[in-house]
Protein backbone atom coordinates (compact mmCIF):
# COMPACT_ATOMS: atom_id res chain seq x y z
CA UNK A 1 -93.69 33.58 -4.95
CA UNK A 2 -94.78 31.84 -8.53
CA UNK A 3 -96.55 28.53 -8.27
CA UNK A 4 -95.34 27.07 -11.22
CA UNK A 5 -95.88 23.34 -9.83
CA UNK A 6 -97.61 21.61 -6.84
CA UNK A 7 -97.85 17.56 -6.96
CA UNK A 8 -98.63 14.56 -3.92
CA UNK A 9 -95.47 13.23 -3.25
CA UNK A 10 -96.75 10.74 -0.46
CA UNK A 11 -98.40 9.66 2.55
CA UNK A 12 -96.97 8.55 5.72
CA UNK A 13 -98.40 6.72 8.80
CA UNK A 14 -95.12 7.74 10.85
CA UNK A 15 -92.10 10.66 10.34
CA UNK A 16 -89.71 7.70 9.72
CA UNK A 17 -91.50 7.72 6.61
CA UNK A 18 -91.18 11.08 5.52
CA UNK A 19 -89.12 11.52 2.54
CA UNK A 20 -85.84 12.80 2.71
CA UNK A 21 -85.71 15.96 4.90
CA UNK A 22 -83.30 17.51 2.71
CA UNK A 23 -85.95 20.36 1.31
CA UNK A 24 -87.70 23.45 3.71
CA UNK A 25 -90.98 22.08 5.12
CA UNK A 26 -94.28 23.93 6.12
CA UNK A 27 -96.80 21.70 8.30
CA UNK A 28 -100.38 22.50 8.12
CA UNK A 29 -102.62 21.53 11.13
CA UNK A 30 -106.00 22.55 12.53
CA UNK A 31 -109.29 21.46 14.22
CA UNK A 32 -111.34 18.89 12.06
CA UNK A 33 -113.28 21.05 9.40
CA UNK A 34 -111.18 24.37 9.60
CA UNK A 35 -110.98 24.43 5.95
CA UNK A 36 -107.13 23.28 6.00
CA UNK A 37 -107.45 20.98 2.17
CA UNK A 38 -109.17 24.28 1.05
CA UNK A 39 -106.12 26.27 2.26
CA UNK A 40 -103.54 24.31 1.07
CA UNK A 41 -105.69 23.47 -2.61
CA UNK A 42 -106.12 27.97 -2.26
CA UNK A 43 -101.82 28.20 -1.82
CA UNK A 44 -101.00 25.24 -4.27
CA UNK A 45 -103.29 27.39 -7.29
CA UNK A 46 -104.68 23.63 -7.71
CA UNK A 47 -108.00 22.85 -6.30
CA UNK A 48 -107.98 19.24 -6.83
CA UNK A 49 -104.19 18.87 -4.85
CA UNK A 50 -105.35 18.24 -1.34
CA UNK A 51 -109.08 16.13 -0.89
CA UNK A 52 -111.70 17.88 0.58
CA UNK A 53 -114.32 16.67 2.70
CA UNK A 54 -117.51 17.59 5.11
CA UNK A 55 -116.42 14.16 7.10
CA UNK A 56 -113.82 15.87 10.00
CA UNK A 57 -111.33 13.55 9.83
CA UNK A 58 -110.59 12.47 6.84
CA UNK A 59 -106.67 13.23 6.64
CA UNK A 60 -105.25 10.33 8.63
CA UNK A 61 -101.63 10.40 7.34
CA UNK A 62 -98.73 12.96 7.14
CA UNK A 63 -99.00 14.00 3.84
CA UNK A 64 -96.84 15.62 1.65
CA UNK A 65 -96.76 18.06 -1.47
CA UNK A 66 -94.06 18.87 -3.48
CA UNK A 67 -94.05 22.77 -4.23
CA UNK A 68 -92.27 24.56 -7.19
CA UNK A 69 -89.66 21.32 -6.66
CA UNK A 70 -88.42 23.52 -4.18
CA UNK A 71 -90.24 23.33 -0.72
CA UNK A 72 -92.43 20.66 0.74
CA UNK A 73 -95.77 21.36 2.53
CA UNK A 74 -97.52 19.28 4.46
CA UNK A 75 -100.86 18.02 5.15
CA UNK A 76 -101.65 16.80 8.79
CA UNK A 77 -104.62 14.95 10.61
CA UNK A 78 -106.85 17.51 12.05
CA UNK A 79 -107.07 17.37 15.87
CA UNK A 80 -110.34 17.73 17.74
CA UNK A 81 -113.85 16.26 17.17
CA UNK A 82 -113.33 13.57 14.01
CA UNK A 83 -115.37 10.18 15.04
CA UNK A 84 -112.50 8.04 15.49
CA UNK A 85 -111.47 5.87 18.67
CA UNK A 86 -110.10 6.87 21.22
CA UNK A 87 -107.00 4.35 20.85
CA UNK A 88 -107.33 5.83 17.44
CA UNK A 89 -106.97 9.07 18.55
CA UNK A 90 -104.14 8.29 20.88
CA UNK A 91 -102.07 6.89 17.82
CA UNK A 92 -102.65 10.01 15.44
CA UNK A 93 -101.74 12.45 18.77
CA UNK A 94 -98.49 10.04 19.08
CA UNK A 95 -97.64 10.33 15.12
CA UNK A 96 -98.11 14.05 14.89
CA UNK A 97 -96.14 14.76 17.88
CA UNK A 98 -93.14 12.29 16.50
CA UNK A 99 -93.55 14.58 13.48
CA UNK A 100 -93.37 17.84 14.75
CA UNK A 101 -90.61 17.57 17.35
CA UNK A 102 -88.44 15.23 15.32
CA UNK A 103 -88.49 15.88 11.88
CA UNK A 104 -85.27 17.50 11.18
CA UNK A 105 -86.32 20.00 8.51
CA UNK A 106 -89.43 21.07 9.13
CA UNK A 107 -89.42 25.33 9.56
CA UNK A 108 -92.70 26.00 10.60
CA UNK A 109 -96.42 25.34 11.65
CA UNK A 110 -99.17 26.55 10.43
CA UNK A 111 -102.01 26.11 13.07
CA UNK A 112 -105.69 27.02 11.13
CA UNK A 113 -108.48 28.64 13.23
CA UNK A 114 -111.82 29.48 12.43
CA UNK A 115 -112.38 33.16 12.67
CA UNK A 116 -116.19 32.76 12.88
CA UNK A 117 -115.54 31.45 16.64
CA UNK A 118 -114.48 33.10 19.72
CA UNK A 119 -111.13 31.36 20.96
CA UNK A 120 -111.92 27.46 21.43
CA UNK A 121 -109.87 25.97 24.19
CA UNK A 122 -108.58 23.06 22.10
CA UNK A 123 -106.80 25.62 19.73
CA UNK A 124 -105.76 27.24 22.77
CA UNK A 125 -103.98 24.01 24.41
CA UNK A 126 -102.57 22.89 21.05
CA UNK A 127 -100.88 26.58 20.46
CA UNK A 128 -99.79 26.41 24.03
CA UNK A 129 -98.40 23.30 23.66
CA UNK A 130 -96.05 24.25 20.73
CA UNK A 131 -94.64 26.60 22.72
CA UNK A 132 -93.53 24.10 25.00
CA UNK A 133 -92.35 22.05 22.37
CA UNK A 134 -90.35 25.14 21.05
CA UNK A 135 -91.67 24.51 17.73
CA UNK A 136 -91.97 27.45 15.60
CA UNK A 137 -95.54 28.17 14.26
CA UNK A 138 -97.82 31.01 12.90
CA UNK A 139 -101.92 30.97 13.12
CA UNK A 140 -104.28 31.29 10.07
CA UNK A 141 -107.08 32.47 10.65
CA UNK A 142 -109.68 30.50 8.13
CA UNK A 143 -113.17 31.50 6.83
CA UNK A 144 -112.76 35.28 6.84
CA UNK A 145 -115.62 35.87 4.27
CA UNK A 146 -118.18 33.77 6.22
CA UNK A 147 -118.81 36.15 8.77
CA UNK A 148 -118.84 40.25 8.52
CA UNK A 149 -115.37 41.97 8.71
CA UNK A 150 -115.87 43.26 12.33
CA UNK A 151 -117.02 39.90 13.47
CA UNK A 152 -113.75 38.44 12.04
CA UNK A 153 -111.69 41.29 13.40
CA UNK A 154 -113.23 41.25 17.00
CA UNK A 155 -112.48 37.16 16.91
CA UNK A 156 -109.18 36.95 16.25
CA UNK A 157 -108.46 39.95 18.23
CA UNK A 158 -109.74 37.79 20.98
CA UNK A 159 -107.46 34.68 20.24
CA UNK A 160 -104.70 37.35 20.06
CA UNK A 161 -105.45 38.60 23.68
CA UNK A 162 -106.23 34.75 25.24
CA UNK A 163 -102.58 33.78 24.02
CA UNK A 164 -101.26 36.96 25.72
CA UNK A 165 -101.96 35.39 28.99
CA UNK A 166 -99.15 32.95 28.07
CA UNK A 167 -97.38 34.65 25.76
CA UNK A 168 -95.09 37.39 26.08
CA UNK A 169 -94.50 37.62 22.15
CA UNK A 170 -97.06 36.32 19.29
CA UNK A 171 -96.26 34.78 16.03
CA UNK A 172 -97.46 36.46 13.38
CA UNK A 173 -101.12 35.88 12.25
CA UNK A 174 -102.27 35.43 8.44
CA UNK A 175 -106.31 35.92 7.92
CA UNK A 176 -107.45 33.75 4.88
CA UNK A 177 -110.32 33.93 2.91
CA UNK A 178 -110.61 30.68 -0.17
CA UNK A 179 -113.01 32.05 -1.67
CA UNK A 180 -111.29 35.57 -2.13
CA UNK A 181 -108.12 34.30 -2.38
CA UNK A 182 -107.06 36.17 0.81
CA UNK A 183 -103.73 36.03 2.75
CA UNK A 184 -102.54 33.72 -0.15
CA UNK A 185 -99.99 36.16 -1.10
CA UNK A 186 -99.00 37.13 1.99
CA UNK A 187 -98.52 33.46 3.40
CA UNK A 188 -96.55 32.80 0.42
CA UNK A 189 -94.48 35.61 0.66
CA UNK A 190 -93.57 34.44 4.59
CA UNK A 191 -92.84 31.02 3.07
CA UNK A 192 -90.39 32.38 0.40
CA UNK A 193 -88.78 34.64 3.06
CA UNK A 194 -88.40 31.47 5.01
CA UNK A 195 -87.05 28.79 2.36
CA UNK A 196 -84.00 31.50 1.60
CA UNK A 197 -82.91 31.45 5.16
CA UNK A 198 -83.29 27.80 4.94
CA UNK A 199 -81.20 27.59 2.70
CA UNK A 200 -78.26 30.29 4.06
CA UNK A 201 -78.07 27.72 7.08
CA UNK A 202 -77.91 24.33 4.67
């Protein structure tokens, strides 16, 4: 897939808000700090699309991109460690779960991990919880030049094997790299793959 255009549409402090669900949408989520505006700036071909910080937390709304006119993506709060409230916290755990298991069009997560860490229970639990949602998601494994190639490897081969222990079939796994540009193709490529059976159901 071409990027030929990537612009912020909006931001939205519930799913009512969302704009009409009438185009394929791809939901990116991930601990505080996984690198997740990076990412999405690294997909988009446009650096400046999504706002990156150091402060975890600083996404507090669903927000969305509009891609080639074509697809939306979508940028949500990081869960995890960001210095917020915890009635804060509640209220952003509410929205994204609203979001996730009632927004009509949306075709798949995107859950971010870090690669340089062995598996972190709060990746774990959110994963796990998906499933029991029966929300269809694939992990991204984030920050792949930040640590050796066998380090990487030998991490997410560990997530891989903690999910098993649920799991009796994974979702396929995309290892990403902003600085190299890695996995952008083939996350793209998944995307496109997706949007045209999207669009044989419409």
């Amino acid at each position: 897939m071409i990027i030929k255009s990537a612009e912020y549409l909006i931001s939205s402090p519930e799913w009512e808000k969302c704009p009409t669900p009438n185009l394929p949408e791809y939901a990116f989520i991930g601990r505080s700090n996984v690198g997740k505006s990076s990412l999405i700036n690294m997909l988009a071909n446009n650096e400046k699309l999504a706002k990156t910080s150091g402060t975890p937390g600083k996404t507090q709304l669903i927000n969305h991109f509009l891609v080639n006119k074509d697809w939306y993506l979508v940028d949500l709060p990081g869960y995890g460690f960001a210095k917020v409230s915890q009635s804060q916290r509640r209220s952003w755990e509410k929205m994204i779960e609203n979001y996730l298991r009632k927004r009509p069009n949306l075709v798949n997560v995107f859950v971010l991990i870090d690669s340089r860490h062995t598996p972190q229970k709060l990746d774990i639990d959110f994963v796990n919880q998906l499933g029991e949602w029966q929300i269809p998601f694939n992990l991204v494994f984030t920050k792949a030049d930040k640590s050796t190639q066998a380090e990487t490897s030998k991490n997410v081969k560990a997530f891989l094997n903690k999910l098993r222990e649920n799991w009796e079939f994974l979702p396929a796994n995309f290892v990403t790299s902003t600085v190299k540009k890695m996995g952008r193709d083939k996350i793209l490529e998944f995307i496109d793959e997706m949007n045209m059976q999207f669009r044989a159901i419409a």
